[in-house]
N, C-alpha and C. Protein backbone atom coordinates (compact mmCIF):
# COMPACT_ATOMS: atom_id res chain seq x y z
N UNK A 1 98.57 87.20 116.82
CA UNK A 1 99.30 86.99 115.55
C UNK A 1 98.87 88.01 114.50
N UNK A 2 97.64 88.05 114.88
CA UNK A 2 97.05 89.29 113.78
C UNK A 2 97.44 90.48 113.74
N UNK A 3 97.62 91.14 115.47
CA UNK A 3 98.00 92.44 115.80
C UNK A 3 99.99 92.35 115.09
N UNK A 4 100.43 91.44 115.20
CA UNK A 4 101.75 91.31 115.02
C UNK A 4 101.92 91.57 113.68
N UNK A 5 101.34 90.91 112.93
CA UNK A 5 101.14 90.97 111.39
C UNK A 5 101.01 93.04 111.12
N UNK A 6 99.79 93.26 111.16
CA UNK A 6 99.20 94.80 110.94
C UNK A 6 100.49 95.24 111.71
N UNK A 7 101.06 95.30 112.47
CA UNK A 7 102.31 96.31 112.70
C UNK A 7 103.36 96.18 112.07
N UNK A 8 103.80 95.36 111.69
CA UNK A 8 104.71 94.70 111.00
C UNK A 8 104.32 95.90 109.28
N UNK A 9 103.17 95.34 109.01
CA UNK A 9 102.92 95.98 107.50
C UNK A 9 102.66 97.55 107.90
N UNK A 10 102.39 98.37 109.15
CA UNK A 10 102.09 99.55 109.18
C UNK A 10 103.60 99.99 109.72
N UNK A 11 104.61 99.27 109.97
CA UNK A 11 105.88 99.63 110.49
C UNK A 11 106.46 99.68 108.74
N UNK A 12 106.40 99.36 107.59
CA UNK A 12 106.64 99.59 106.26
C UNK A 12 106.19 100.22 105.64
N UNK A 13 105.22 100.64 106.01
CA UNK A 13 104.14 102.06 105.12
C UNK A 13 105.03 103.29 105.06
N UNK A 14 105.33 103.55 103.88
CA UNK A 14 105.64 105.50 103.87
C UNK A 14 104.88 106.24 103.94
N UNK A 15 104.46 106.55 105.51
CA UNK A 15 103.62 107.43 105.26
C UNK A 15 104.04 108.86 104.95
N UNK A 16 104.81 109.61 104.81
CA UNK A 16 105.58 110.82 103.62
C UNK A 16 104.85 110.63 102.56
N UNK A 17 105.29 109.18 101.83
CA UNK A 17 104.57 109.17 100.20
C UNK A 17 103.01 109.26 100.56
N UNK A 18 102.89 108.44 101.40
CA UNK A 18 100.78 108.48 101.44
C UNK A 18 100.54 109.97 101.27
N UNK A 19 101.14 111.12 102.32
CA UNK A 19 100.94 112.21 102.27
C UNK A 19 100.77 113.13 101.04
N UNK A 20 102.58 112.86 100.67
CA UNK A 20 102.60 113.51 99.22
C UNK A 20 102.35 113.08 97.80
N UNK A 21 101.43 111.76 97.92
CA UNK A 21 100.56 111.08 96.93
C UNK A 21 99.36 112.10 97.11
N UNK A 22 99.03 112.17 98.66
CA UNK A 22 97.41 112.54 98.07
C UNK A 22 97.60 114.66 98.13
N UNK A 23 98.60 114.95 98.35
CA UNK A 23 98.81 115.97 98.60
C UNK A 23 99.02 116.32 96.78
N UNK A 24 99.58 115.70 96.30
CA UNK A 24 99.77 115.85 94.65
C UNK A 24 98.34 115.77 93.61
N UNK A 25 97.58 114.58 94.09
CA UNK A 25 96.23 115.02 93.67
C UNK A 25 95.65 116.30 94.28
N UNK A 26 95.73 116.37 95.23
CA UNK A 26 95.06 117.83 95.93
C UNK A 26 95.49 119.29 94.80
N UNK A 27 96.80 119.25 94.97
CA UNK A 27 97.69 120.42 94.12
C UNK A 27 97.12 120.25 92.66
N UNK A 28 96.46 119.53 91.87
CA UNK A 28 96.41 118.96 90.71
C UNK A 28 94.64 119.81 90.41
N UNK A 29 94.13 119.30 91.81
CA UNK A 29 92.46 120.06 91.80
C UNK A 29 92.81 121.52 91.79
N UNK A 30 93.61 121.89 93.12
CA UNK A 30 93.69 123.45 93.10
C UNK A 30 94.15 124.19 91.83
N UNK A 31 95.15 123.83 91.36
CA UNK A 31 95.68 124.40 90.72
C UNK A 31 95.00 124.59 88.83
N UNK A 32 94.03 123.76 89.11
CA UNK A 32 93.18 123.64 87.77
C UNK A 32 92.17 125.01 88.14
N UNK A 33 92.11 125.62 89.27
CA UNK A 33 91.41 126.61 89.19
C UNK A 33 91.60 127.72 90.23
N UNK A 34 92.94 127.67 90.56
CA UNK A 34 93.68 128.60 90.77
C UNK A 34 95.24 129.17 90.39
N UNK A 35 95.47 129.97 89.99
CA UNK A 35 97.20 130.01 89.17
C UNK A 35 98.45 129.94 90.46
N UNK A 36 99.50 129.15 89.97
CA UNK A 36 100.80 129.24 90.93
C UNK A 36 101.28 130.52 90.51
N UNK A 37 101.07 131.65 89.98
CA UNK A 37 101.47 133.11 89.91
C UNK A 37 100.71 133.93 89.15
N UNK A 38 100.91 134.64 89.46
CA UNK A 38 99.60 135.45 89.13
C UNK A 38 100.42 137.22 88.77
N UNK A 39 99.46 137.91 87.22
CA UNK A 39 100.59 139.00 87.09
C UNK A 39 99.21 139.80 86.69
N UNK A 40 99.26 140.96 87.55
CA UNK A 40 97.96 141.69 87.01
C UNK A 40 98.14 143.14 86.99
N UNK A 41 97.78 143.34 85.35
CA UNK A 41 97.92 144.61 84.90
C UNK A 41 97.16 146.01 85.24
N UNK A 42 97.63 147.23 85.80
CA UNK A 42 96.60 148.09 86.60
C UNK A 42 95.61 147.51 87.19
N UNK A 43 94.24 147.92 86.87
CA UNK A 43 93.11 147.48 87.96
C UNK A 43 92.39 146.60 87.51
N UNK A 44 93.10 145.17 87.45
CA UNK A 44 92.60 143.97 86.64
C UNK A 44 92.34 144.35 85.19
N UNK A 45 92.76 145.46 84.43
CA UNK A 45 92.48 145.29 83.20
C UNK A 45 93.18 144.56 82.29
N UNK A 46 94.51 143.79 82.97
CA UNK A 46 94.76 142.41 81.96
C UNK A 46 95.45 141.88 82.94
N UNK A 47 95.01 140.41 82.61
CA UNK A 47 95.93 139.28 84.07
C UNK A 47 96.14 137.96 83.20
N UNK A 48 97.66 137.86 83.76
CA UNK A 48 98.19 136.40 83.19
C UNK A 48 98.65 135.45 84.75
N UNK A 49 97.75 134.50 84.12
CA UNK A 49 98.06 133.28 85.35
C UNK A 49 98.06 132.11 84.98
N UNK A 50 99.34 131.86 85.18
CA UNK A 50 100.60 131.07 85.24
C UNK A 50 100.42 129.66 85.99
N UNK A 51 100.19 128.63 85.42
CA UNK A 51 99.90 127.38 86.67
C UNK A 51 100.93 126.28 85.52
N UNK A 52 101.16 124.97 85.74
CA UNK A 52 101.60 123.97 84.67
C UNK A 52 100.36 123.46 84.74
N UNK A 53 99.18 123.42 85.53
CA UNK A 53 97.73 122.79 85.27
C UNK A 53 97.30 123.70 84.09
N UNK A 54 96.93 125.39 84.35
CA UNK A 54 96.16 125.94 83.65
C UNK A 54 96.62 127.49 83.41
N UNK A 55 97.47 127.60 82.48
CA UNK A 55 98.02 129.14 82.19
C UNK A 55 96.47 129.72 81.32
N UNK A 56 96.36 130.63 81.56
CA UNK A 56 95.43 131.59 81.00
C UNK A 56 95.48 132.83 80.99
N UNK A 57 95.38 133.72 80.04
CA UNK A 57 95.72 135.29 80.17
C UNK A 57 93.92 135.85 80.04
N UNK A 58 93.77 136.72 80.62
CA UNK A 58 92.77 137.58 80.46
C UNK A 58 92.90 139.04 80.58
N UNK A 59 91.71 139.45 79.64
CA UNK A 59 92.03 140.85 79.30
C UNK A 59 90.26 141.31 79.20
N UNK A 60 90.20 142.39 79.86
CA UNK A 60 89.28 143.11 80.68
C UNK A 60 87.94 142.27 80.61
N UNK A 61 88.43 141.48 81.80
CA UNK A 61 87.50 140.54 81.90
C UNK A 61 87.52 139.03 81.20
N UNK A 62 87.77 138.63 79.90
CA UNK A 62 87.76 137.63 79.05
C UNK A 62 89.07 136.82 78.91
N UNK A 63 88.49 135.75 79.57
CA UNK A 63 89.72 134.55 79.68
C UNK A 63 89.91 133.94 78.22
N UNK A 64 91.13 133.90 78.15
CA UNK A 64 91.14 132.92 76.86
C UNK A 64 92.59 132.33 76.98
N UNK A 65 93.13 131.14 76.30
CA UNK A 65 94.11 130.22 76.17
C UNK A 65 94.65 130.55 75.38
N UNK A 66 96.14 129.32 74.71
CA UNK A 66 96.69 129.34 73.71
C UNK A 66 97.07 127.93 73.56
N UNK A 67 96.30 127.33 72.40
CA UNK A 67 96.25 125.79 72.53
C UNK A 67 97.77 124.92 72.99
N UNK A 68 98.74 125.39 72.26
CA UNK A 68 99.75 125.14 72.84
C UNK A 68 99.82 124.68 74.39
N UNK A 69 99.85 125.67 74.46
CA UNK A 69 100.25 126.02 76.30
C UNK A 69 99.30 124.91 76.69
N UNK A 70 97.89 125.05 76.03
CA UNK A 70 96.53 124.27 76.86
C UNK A 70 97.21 122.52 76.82
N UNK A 71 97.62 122.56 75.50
CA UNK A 71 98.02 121.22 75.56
C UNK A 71 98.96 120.64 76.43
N UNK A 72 100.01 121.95 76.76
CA UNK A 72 101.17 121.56 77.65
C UNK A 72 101.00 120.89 79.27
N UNK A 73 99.39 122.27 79.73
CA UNK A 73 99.04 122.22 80.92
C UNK A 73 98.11 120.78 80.98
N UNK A 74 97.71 120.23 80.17
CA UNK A 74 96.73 118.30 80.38
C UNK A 74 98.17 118.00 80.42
N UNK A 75 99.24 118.21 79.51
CA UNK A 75 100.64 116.70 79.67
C UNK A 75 100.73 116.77 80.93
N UNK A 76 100.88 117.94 81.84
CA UNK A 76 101.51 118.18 83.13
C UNK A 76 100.67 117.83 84.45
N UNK A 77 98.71 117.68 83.81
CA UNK A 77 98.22 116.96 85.04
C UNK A 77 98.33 115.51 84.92
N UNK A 78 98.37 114.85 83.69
CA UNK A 78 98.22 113.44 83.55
C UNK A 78 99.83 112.95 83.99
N UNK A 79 100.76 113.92 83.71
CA UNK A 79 101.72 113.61 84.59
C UNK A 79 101.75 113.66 86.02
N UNK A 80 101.39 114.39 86.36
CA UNK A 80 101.09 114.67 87.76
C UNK A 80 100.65 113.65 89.01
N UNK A 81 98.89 113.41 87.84
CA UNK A 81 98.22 112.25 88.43
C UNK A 81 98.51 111.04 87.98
N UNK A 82 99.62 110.35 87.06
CA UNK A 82 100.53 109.78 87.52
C UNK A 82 101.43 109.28 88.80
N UNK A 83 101.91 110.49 88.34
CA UNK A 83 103.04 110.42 89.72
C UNK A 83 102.19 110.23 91.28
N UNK A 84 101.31 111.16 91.37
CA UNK A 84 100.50 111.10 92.83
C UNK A 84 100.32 109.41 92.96
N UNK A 85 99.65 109.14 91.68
CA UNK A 85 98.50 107.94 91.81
C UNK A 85 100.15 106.78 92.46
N UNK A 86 100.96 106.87 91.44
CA UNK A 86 102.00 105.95 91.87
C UNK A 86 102.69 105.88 93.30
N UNK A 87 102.65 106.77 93.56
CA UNK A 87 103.41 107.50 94.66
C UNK A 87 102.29 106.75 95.72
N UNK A 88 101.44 107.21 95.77
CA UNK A 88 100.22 106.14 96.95
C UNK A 88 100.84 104.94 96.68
N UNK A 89 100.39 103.93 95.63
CA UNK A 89 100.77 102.58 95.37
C UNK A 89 101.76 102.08 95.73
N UNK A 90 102.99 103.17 95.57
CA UNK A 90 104.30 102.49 96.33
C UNK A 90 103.90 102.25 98.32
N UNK A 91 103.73 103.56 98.43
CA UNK A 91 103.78 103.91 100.03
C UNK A 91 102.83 102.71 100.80
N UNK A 92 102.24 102.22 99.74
CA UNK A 92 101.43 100.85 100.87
C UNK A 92 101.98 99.35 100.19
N UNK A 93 102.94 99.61 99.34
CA UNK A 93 103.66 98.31 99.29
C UNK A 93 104.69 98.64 99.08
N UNK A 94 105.50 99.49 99.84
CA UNK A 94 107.53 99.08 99.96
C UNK A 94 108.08 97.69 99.78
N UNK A 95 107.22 96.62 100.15
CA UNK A 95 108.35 95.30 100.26
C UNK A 95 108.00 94.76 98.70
N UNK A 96 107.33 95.70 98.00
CA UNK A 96 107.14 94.54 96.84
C UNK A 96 108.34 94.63 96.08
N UNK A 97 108.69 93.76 95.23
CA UNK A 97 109.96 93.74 94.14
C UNK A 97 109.76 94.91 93.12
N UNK A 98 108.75 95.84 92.86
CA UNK A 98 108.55 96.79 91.93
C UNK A 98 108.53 97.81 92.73
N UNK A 99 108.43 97.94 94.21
CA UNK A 99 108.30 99.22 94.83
C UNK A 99 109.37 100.64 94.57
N UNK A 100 110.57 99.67 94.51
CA UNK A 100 111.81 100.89 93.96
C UNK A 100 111.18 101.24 92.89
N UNK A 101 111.06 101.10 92.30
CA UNK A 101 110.99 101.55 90.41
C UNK A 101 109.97 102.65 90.34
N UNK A 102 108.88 102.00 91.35
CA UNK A 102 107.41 103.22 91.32
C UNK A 102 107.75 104.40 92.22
N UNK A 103 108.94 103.89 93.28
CA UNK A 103 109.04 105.56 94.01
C UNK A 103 110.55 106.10 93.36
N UNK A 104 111.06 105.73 92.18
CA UNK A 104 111.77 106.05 91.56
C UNK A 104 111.28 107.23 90.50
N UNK A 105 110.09 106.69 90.10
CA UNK A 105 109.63 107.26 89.17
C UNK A 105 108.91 108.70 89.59
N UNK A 106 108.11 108.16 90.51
CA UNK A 106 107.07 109.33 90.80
C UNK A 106 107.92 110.28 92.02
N UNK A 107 108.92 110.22 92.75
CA UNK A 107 109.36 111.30 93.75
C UNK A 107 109.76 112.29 93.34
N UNK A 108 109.95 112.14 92.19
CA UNK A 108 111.13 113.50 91.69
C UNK A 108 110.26 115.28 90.83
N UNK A 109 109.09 113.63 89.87
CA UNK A 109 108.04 114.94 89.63
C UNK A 109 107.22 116.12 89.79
N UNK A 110 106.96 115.96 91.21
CA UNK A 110 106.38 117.31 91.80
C UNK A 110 107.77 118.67 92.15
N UNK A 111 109.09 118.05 92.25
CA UNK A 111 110.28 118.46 92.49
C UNK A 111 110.42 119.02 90.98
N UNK A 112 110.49 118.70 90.15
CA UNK A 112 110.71 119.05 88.85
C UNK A 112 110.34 120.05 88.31
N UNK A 113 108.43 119.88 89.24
CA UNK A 113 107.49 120.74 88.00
C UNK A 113 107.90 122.27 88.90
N UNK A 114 107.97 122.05 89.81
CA UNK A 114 108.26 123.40 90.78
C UNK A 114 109.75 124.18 90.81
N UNK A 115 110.75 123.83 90.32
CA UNK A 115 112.07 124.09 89.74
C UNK A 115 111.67 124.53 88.22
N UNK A 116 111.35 123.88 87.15
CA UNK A 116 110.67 124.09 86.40
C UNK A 116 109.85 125.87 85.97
N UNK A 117 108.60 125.68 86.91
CA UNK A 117 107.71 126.70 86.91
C UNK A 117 108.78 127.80 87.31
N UNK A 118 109.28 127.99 87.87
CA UNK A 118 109.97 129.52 88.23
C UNK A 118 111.18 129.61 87.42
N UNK A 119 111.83 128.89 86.90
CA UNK A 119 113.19 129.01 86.08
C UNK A 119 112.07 129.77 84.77
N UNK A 120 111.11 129.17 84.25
CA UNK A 120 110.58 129.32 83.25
C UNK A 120 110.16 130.36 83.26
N UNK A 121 109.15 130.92 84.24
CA UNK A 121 108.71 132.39 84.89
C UNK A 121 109.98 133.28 84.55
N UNK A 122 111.02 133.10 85.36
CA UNK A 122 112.20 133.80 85.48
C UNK A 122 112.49 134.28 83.77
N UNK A 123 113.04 133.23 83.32
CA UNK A 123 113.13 133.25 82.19
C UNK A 123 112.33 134.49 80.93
N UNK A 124 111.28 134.08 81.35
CA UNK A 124 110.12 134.50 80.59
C UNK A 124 110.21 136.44 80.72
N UNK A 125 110.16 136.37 82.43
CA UNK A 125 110.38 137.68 82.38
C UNK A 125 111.73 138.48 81.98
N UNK A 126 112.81 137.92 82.33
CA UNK A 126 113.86 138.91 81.48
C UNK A 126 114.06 138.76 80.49
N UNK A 127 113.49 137.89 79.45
CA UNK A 127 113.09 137.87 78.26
C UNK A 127 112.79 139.46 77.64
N UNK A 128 111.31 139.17 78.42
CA UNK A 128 110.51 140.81 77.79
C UNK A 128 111.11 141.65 78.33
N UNK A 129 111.97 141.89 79.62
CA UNK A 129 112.47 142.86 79.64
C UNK A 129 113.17 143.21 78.80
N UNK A 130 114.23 142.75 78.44
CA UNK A 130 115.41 142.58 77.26
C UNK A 130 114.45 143.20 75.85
N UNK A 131 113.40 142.43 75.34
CA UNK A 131 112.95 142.88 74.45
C UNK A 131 112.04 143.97 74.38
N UNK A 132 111.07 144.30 75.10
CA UNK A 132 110.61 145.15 75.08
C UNK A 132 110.35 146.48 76.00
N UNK A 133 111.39 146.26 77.22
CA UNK A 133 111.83 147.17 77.86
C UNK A 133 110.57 147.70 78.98
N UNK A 134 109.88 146.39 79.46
CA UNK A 134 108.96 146.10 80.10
C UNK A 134 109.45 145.44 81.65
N UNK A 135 109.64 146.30 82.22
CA UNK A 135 110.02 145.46 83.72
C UNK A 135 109.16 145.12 84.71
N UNK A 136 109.02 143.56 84.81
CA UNK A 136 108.00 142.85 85.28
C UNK A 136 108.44 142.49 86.41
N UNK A 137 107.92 142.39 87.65
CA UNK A 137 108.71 141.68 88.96
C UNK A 137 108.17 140.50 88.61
N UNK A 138 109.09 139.49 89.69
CA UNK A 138 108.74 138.02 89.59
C UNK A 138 107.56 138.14 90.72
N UNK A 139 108.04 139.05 91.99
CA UNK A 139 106.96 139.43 93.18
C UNK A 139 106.97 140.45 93.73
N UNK A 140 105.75 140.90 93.81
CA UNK A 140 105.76 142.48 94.22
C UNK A 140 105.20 143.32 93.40
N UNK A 141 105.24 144.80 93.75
CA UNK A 141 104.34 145.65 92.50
C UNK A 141 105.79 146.55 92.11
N UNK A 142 105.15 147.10 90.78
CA UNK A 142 105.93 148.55 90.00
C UNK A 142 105.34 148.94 89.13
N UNK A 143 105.69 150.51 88.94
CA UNK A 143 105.13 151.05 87.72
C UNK A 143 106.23 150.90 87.02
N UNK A 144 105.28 151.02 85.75
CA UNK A 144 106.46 151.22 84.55
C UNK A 144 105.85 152.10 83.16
N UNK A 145 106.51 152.34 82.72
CA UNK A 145 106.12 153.10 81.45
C UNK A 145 106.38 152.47 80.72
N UNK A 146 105.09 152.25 78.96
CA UNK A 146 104.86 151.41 78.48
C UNK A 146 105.67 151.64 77.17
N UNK A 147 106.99 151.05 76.84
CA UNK A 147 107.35 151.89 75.20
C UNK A 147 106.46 152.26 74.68
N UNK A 148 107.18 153.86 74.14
CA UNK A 148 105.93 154.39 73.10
C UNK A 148 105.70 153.98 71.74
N UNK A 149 106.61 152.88 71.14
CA UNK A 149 106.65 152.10 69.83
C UNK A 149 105.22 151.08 69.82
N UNK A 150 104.55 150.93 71.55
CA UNK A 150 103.58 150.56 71.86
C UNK A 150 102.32 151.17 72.17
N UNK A 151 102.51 152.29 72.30
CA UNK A 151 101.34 152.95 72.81
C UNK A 151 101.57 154.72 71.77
N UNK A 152 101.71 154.38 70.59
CA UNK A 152 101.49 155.62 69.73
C UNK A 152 101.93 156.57 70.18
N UNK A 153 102.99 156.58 70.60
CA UNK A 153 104.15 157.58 71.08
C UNK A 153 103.37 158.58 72.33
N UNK A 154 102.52 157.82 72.67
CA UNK A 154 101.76 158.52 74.08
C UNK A 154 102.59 157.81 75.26
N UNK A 155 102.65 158.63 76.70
CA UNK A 155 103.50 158.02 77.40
C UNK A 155 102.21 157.61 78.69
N UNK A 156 102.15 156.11 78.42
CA UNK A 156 101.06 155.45 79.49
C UNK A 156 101.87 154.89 80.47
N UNK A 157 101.21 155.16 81.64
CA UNK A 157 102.44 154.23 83.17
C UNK A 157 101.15 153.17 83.63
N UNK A 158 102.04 152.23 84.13
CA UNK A 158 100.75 151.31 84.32
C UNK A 158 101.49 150.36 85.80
N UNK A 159 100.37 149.71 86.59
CA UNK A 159 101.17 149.66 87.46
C UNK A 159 101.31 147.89 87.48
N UNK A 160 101.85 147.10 87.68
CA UNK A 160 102.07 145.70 87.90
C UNK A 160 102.15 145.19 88.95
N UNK A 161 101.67 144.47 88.95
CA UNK A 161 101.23 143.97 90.79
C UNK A 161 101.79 142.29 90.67
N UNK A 162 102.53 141.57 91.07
CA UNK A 162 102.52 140.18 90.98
C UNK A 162 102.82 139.18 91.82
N UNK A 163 102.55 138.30 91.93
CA UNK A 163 102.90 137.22 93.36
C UNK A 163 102.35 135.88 92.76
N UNK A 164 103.29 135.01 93.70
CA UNK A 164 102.72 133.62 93.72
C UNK A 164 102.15 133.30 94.43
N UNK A 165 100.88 132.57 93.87
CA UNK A 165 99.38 131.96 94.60
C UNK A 165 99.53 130.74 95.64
N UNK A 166 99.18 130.61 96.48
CA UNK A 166 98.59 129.78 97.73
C UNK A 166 98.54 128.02 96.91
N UNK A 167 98.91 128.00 95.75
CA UNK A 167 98.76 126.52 95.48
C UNK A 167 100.07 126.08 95.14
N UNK A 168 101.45 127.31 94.51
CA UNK A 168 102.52 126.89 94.53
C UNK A 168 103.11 126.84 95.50
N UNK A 169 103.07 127.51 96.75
CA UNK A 169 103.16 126.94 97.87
C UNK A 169 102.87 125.06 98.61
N UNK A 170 101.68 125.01 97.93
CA UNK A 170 101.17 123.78 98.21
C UNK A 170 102.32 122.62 97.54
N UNK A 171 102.69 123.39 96.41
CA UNK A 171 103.27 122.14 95.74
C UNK A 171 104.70 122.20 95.93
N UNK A 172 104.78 123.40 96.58
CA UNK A 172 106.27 123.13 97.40
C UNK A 172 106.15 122.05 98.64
N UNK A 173 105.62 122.31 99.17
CA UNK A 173 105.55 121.51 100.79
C UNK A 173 105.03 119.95 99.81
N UNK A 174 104.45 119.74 98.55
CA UNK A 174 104.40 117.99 98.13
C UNK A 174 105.77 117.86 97.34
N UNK A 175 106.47 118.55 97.30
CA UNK A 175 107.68 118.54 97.16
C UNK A 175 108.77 117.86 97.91
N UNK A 176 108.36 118.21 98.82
CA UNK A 176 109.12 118.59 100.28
C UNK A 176 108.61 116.64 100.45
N UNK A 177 107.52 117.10 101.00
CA UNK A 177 107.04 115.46 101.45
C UNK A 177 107.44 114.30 100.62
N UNK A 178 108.00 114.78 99.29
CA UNK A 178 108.24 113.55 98.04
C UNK A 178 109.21 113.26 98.22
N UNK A 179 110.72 114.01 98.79
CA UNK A 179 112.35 114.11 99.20
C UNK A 179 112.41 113.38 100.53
N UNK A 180 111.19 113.08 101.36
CA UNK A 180 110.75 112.99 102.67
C UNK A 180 111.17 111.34 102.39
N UNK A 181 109.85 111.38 101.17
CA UNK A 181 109.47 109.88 101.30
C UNK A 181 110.49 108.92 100.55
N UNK A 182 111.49 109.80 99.69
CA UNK A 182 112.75 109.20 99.35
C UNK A 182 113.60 108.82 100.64
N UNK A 183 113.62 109.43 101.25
CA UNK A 183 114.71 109.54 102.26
C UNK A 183 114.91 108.75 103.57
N UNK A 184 112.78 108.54 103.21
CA UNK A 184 112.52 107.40 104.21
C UNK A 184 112.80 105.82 103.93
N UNK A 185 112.04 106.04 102.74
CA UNK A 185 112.40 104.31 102.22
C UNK A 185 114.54 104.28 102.37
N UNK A 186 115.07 105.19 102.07
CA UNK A 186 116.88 104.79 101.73
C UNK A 186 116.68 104.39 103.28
N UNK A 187 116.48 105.47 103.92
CA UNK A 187 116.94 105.15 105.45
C UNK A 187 115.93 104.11 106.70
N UNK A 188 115.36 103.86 106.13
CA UNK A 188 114.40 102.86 107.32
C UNK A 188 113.61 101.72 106.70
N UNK A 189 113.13 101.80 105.24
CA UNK A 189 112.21 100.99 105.37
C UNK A 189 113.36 99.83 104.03
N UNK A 190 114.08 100.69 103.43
CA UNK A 190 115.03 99.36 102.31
C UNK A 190 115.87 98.54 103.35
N UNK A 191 116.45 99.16 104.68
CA UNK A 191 117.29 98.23 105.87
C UNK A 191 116.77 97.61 106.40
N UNK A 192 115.31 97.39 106.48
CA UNK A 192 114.27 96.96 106.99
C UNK A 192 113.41 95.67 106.16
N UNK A 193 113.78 96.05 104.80
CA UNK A 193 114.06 95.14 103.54
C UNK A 193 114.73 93.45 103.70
N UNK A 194 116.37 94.69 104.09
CA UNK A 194 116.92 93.54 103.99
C UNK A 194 117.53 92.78 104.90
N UNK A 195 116.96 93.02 105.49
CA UNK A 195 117.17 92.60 107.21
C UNK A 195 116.15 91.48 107.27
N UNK A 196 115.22 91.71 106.83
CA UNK A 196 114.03 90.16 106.46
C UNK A 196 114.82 89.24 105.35
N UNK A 197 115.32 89.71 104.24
CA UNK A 197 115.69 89.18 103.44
C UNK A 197 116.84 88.00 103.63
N UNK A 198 117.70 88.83 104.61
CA UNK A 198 118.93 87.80 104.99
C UNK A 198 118.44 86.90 106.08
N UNK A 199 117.24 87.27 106.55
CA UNK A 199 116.74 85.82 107.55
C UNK A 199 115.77 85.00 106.53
């Protein structure tokens, strides 16, 4: 009766959400100390990296913030670890009467922040192109020459190197697993719902 029971409750587990619960805390550590893109000027003499945990620009050598932003990047882990933390809580109780609401809430956020991060990137860069006639790849390297309204009418070329880091990756694939674990509860575990329900 016991073994019947434990299958019964491990035949309702999402395990997708278990995954991309703890896969969202994981992305939440990395990304506090590594950037989802990364843009670095000649030979590291200035680098901006780009995370929704932790944007920081540095310049030859010296990291520094912009409280703004700093403030933006805590809304986006306490959101985060939110969503993760919820996202577990649902995946080991689907049959409860609040389970919709908690994987309502938390599936969509890691989906968001990662649509999000690159529209904004995107954004950002043809921005400065437009304005200051600075062409930045989103990935990949180029030189460019720096307006001389910037550099005292001397003509400096500098080279730009840029790519996205090994943790926005990560938070693609808890992405991925969060659409997973939607898709599981619609299709197996809510028919499974109510299939107890009507007996």
């Amino acid at each position: 009766m016991q073994t019947e029971n434990t299958n019964k409750y491990l035949n309702v587990i999402n395990w997708f959400g278990i995954v991309g619960g703890i896969l969202t805390i994981i992305v939440i550590i990395a990304s506090v100390y590594n950037p989802w893109w990364q843009l670095v000027v000649g030979d590291g003499i200035m680098k901006i990296n780009a995370s929704p945990m932790n944007t920081n620009f540095g310049l030859f050598g010296t990291h520094f913030v912009i409280p703004l932003i700093y403030a933006l990047n805590i809304s986006s882990i306490l959101t985060f670890a939110c969503s993760g933390t919820i996202m577990l809580v649902y995946s080991l109780t689907t049959t409860k009467p609040y389970a919709k609401e908690l994987l309502k809430f938390s599936w969509k956020k890691p989906i968001y922040s990662v649509i999000t991060n690159v529209t904004c990137l995107t954004m950002i860069i043809v921005l400065t192109n437009i304005i200051t006639g600075i062409k930045i790849p989103l990935i990949g390297a180029t030189t460019t020459t720096l307006p001389t309204q910037y550099t005292g009418n001397a003509n400096i070329i500098v080279n730009l190197t840029s790519a996205f880091q090994w943790p926005f990756y990560l938070a693609i694939a808890t992405a991925m697993l969060c659409i997973l674990a939607k898709i599981y509860h619609d299709k197996k575990i809510a028919p499974t719902i109510q299939t107890k329900t009507q007996q």
